[in-house]
C-alpha atoms as a PDB file:
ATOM      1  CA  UNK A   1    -131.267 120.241 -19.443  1.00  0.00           C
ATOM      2  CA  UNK A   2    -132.551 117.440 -17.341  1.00  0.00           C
ATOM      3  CA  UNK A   3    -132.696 117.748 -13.333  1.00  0.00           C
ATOM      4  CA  UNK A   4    -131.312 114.877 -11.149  1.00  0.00           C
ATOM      5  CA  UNK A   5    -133.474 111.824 -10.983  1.00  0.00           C
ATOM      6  CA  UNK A   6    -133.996 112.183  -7.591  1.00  0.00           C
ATOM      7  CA  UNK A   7    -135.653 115.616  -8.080  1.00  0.00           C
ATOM      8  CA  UNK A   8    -139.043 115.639  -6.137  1.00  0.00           C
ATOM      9  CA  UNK A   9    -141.746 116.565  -8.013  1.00  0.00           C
ATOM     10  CA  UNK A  10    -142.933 118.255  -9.759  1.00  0.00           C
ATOM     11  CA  UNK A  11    -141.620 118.587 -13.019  1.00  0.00           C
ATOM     12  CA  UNK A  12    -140.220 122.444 -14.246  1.00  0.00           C
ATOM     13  CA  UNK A  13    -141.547 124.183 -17.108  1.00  0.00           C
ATOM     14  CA  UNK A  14    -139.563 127.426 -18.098  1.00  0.00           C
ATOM     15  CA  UNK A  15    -140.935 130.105 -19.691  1.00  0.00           C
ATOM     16  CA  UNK A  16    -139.179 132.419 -20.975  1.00  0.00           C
ATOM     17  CA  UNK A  17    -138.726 135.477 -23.910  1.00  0.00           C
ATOM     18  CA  UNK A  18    -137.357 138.462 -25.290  1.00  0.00           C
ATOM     19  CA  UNK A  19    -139.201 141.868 -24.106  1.00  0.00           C
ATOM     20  CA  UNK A  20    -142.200 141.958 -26.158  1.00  0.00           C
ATOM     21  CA  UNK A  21    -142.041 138.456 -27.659  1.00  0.00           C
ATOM     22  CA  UNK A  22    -145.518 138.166 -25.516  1.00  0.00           C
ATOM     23  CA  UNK A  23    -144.470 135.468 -22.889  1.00  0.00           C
ATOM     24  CA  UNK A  24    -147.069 136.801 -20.592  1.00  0.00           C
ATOM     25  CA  UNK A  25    -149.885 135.623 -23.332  1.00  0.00           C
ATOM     26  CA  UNK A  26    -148.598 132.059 -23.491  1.00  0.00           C
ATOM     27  CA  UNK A  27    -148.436 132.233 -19.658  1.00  0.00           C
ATOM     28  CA  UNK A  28    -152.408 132.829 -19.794  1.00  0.00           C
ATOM     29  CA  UNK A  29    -152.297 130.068 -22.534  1.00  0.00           C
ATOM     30  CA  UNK A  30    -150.670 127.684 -20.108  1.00  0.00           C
ATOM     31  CA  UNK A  31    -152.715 128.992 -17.309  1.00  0.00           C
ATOM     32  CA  UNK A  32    -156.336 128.172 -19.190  1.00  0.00           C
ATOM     33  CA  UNK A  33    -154.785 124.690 -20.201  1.00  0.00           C
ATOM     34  CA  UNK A  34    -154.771 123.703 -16.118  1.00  0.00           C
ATOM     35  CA  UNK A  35    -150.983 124.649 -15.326  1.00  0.00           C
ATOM     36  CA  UNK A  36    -149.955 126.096 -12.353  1.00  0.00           C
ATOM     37  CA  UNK A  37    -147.772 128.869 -13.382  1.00  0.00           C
ATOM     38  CA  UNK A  38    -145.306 131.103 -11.307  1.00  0.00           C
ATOM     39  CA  UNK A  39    -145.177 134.555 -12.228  1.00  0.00           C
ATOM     40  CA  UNK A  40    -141.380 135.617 -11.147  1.00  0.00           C
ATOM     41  CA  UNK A  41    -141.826 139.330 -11.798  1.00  0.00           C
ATOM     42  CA  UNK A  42    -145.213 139.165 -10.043  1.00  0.00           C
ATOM     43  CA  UNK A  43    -142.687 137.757  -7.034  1.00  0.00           C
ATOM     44  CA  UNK A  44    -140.246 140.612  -7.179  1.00  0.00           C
ATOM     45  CA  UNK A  45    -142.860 142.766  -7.198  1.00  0.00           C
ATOM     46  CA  UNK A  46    -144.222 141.415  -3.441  1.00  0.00           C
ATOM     47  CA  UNK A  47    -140.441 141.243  -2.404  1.00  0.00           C
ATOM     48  CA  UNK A  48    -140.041 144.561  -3.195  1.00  0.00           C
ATOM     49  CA  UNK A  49    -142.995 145.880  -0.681  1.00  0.00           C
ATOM     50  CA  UNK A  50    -140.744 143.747   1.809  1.00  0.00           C
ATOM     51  CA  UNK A  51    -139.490 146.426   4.704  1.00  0.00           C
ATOM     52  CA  UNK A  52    -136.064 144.330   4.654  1.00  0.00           C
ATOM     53  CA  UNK A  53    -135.767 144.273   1.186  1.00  0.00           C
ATOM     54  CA  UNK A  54    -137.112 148.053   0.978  1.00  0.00           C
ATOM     55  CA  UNK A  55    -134.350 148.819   3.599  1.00  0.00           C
ATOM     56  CA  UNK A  56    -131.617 146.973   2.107  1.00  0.00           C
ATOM     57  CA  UNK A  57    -132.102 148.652  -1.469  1.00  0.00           C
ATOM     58  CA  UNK A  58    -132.388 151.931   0.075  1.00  0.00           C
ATOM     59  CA  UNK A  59    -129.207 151.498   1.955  1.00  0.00           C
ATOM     60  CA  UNK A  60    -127.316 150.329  -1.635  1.00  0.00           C
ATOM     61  CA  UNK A  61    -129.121 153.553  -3.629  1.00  0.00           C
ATOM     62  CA  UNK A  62    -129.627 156.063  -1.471  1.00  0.00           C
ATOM     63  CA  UNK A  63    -133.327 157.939  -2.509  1.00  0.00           C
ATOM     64  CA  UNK A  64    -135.043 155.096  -4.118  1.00  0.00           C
ATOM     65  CA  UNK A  65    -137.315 153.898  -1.039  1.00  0.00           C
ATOM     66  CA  UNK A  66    -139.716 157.193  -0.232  1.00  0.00           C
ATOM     67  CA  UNK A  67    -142.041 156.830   2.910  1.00  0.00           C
ATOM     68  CA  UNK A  68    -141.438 153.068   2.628  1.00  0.00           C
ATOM     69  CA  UNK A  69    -142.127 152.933  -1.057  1.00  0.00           C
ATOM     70  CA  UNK A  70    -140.216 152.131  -3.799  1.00  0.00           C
ATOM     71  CA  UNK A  71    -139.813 154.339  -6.592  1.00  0.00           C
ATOM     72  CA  UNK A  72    -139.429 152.286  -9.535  1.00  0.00           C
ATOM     73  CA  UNK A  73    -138.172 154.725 -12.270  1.00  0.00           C
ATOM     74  CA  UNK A  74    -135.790 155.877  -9.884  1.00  0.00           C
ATOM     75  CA  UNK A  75    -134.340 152.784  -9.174  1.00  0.00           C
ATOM     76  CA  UNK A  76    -134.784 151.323 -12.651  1.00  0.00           C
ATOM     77  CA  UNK A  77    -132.879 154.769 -13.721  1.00  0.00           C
ATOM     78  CA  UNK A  78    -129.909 153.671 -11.432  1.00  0.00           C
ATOM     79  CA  UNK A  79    -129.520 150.488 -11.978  1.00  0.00           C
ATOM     80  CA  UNK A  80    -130.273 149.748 -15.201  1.00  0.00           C
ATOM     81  CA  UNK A  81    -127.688 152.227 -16.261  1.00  0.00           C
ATOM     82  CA  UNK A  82    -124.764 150.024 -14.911  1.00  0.00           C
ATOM     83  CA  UNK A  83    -124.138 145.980 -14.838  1.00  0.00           C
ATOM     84  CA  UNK A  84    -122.535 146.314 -12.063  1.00  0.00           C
ATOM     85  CA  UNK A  85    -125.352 148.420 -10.003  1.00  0.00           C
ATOM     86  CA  UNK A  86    -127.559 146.057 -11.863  1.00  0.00           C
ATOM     87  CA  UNK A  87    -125.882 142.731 -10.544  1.00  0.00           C
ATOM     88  CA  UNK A  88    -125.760 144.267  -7.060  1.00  0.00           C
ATOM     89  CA  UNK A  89    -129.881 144.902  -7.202  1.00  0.00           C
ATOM     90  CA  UNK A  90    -130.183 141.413  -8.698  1.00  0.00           C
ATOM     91  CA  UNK A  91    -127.906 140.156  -5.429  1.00  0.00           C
ATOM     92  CA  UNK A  92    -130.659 141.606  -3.322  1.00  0.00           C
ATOM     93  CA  UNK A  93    -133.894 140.511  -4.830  1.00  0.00           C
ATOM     94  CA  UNK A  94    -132.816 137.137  -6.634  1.00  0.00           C
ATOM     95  CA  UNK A  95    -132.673 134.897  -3.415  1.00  0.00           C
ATOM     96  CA  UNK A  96    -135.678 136.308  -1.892  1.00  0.00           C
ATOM     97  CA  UNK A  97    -138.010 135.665  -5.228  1.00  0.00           C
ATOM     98  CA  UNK A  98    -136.131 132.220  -5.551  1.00  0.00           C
ATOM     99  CA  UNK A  99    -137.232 131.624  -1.502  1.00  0.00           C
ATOM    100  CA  UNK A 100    -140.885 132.915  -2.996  1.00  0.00           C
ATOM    101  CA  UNK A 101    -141.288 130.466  -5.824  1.00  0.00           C
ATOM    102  CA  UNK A 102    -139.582 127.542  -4.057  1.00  0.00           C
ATOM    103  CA  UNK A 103    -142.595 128.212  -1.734  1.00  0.00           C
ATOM    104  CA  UNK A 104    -145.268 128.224  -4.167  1.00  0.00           C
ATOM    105  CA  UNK A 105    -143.743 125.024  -5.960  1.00  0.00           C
ATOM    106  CA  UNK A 106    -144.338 123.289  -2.993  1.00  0.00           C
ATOM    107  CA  UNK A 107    -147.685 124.648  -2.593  1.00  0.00           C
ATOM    108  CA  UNK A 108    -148.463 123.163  -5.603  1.00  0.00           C
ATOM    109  CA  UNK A 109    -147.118 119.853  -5.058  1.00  0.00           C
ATOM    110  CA  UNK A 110    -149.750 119.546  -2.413  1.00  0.00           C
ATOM    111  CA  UNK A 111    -152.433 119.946  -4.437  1.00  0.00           C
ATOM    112  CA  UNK A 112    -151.288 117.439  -6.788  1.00  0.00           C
ATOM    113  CA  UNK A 113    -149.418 119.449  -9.875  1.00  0.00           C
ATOM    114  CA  UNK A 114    -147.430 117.465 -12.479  1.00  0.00           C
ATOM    115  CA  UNK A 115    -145.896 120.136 -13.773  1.00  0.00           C
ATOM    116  CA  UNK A 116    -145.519 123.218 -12.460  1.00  0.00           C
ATOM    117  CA  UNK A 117    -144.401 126.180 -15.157  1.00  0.00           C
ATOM    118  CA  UNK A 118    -141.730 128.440 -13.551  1.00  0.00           C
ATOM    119  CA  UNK A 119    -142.023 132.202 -15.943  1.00  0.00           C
ATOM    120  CA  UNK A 120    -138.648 133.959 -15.627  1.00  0.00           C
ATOM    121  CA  UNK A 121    -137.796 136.439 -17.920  1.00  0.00           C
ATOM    122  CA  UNK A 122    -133.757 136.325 -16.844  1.00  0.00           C
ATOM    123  CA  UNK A 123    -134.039 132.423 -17.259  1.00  0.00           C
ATOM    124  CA  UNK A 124    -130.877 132.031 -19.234  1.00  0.00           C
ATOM    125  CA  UNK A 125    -129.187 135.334 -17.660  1.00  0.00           C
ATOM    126  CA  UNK A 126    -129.836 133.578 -14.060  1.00  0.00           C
ATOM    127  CA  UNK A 127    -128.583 130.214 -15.617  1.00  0.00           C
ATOM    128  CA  UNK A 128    -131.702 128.619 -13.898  1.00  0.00           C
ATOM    129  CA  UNK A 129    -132.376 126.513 -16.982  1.00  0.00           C
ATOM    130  CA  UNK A 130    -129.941 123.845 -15.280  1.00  0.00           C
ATOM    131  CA  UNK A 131    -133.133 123.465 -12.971  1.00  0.00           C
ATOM    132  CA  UNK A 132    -135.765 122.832 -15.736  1.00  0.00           C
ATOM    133  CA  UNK A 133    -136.768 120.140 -16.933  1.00  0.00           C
ATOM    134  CA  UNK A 134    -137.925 121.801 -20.367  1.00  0.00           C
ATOM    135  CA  UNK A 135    -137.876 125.146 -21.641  1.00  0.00           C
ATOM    136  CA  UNK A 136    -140.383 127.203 -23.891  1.00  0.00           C
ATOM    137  CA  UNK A 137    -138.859 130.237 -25.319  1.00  0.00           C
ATOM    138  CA  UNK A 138    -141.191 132.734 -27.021  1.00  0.00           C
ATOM    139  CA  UNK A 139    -139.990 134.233 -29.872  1.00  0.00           C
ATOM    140  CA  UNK A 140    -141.259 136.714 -32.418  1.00  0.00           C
ATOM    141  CA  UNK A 141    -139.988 139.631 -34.749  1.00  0.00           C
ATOM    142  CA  UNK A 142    -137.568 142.472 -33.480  1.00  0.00           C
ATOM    143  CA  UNK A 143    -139.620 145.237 -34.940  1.00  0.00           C
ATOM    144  CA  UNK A 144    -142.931 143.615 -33.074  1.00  0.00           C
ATOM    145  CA  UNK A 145    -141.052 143.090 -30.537  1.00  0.00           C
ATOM    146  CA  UNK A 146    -140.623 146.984 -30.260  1.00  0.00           C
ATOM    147  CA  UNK A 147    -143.275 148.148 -31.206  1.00  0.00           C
ATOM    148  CA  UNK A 148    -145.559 145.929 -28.651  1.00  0.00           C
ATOM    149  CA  UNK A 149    -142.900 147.605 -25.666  1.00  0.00           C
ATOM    150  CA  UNK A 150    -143.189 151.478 -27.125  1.00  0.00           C
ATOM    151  CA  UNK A 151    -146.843 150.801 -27.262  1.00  0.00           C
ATOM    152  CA  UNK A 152    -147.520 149.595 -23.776  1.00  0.00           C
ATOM    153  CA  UNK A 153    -144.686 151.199 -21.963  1.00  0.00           C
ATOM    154  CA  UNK A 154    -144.151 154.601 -23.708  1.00  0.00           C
ATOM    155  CA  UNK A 155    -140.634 153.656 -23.695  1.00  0.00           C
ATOM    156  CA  UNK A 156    -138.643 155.145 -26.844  1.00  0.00           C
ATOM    157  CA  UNK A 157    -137.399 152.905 -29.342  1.00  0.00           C
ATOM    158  CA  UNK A 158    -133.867 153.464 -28.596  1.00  0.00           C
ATOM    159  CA  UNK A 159    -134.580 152.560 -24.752  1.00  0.00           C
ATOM    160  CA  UNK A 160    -136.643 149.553 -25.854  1.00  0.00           C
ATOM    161  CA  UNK A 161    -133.314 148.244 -27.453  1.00  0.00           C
ATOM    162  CA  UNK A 162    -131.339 149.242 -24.626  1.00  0.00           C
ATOM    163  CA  UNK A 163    -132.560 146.973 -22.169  1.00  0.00           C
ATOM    164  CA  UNK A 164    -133.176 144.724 -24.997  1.00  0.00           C
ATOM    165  CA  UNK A 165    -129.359 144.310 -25.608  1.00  0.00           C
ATOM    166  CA  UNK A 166    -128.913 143.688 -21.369  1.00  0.00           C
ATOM    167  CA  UNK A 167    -130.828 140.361 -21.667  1.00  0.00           C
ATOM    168  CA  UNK A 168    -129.335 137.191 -23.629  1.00  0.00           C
ATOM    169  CA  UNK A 169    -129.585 137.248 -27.111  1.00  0.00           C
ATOM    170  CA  UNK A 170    -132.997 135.670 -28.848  1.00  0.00           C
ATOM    171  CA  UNK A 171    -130.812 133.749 -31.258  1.00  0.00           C
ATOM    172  CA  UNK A 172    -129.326 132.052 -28.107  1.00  0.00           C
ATOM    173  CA  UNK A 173    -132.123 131.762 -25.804  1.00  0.00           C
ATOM    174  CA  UNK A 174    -133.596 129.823 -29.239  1.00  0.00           C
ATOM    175  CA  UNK A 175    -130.866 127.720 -29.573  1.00  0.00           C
ATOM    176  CA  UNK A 176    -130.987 126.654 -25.870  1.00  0.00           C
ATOM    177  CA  UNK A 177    -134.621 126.348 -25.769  1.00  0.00           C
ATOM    178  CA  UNK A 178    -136.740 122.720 -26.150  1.00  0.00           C
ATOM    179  CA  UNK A 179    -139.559 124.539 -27.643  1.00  0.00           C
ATOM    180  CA  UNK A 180    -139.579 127.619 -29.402  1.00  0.00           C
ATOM    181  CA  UNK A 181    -143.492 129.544 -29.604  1.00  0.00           C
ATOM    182  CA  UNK A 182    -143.480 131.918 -32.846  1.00  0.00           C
ATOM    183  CA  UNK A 183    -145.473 134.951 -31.581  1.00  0.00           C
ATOM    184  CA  UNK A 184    -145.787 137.129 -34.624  1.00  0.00           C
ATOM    185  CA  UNK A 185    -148.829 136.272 -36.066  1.00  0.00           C
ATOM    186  CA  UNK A 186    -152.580 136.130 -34.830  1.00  0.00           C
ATOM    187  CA  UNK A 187    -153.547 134.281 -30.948  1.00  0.00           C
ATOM    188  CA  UNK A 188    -155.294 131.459 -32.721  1.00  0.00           C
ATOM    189  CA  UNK A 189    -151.796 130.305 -34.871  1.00  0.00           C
ATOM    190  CA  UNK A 190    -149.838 130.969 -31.000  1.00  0.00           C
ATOM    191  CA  UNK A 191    -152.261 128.868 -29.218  1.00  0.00           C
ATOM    192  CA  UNK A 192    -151.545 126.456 -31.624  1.00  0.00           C
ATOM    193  CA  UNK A 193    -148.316 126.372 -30.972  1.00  0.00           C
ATOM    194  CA  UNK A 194    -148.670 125.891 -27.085  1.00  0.00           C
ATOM    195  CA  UNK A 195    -150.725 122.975 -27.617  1.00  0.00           C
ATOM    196  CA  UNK A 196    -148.258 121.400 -29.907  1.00  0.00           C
ATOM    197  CA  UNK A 197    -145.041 121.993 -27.162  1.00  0.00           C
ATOM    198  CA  UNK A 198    -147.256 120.382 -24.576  1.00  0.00           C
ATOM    199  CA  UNK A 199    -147.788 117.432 -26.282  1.00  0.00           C
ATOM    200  CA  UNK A 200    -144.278 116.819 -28.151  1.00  0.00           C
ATOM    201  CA  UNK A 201    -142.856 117.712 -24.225  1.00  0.00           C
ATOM    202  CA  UNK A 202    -145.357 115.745 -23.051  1.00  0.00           C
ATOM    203  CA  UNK A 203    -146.319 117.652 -20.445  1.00  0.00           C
ATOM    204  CA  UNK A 204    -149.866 116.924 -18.929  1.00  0.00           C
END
């Protein structure tokens, strides 16, 4: 999963997980080790306080934008019911958080990053791991996996594993990854771990 030769720097790091395999730790991880890294639900987030994108998502289901503010469980209630209502919601956020971290990238290329680490939880589900140049997956038990979510989110176990079962498999997104970070033990043993990818991925 190597980019073109003639790629401009710099180099892509993907991050990526399950829900609750903890990929937001090992992006603090990476962060304290000097990496630049771009936060694509942070992204989504901004381009969804966008009035065009506020207007457009209101216009494809009706009742979600209030006062110029999106309700989130509404939406998420919508859209996550359906792939197809899902795909179109993807359709109208994708590009503009894409535009976003294009813009950042290059931000970062002017103040002289190597590496820049791109964290997208729909990596593999987007297919942008064509545009990495390595990819970290973080891994770690189903059952912690659940637990962390319930615990954090007051989401029910069975709608943990419902929006667990929209996102590729973790069997897959391990088979595709370069590195794979075991997060079901203590910080110490994970931090570990992130040193170890950056140095076999070289990555510095």
């Amino acid at each position: 999963m190597t980019r073109p030769a003639a790629a401009a720097l710099p180099r892509r790091l993907g991050l990526t997980g399950s829900i609750g395999a903890g990929k937001s730790t090992v992006a603090a991880l990476l962060r304290g080790r000097g990496l630049t890294v771009l936060d694509a639900d942070a992204q989504a987030r901004l381009v969804t306080e966008e009035p065009e994108t506020l207007a457009r998502i209101e216009a494809a289901f009706p009742g979600t934008v209030q006062d110029g503010i999106l309700d989130r469980p509404a939406l998420s209630a919508v859209a996550f019911a359906d792939p197809a209502r899902l795909a179109e919601l993807n359709a109208i956020v994708h590009p503009r958080v894409r535009a976003r971290m294009t813009a950042l990238e290059l931000q970062a290329v002017a103040a002289g990053a190597q590496w820049v680490v791109q964290d997208i939880p729909l990596l593999f589900e987007g297919g942008l791991e064509a545009g990495m140049d390595a990819v970290l997956v973080v891994d770690a038990p189903l059952d912690v996996r659940l637990s962390r979510v319930m615990e954090r989110s007051g989401f029910t176990r069975e709608e943990v594993l419902a929006r667990d079962a929209r996102q590729t498999p973790a069997a897959e997104k391990r088979e595709k990854a370069d590195f794979v970070l075991e997060n079901g033990g203590t910080l110490a043993e994970l931090s570990a771990q992130v040193d170890a990818a950056l140095v076999a991925l070289g990555v510095g």
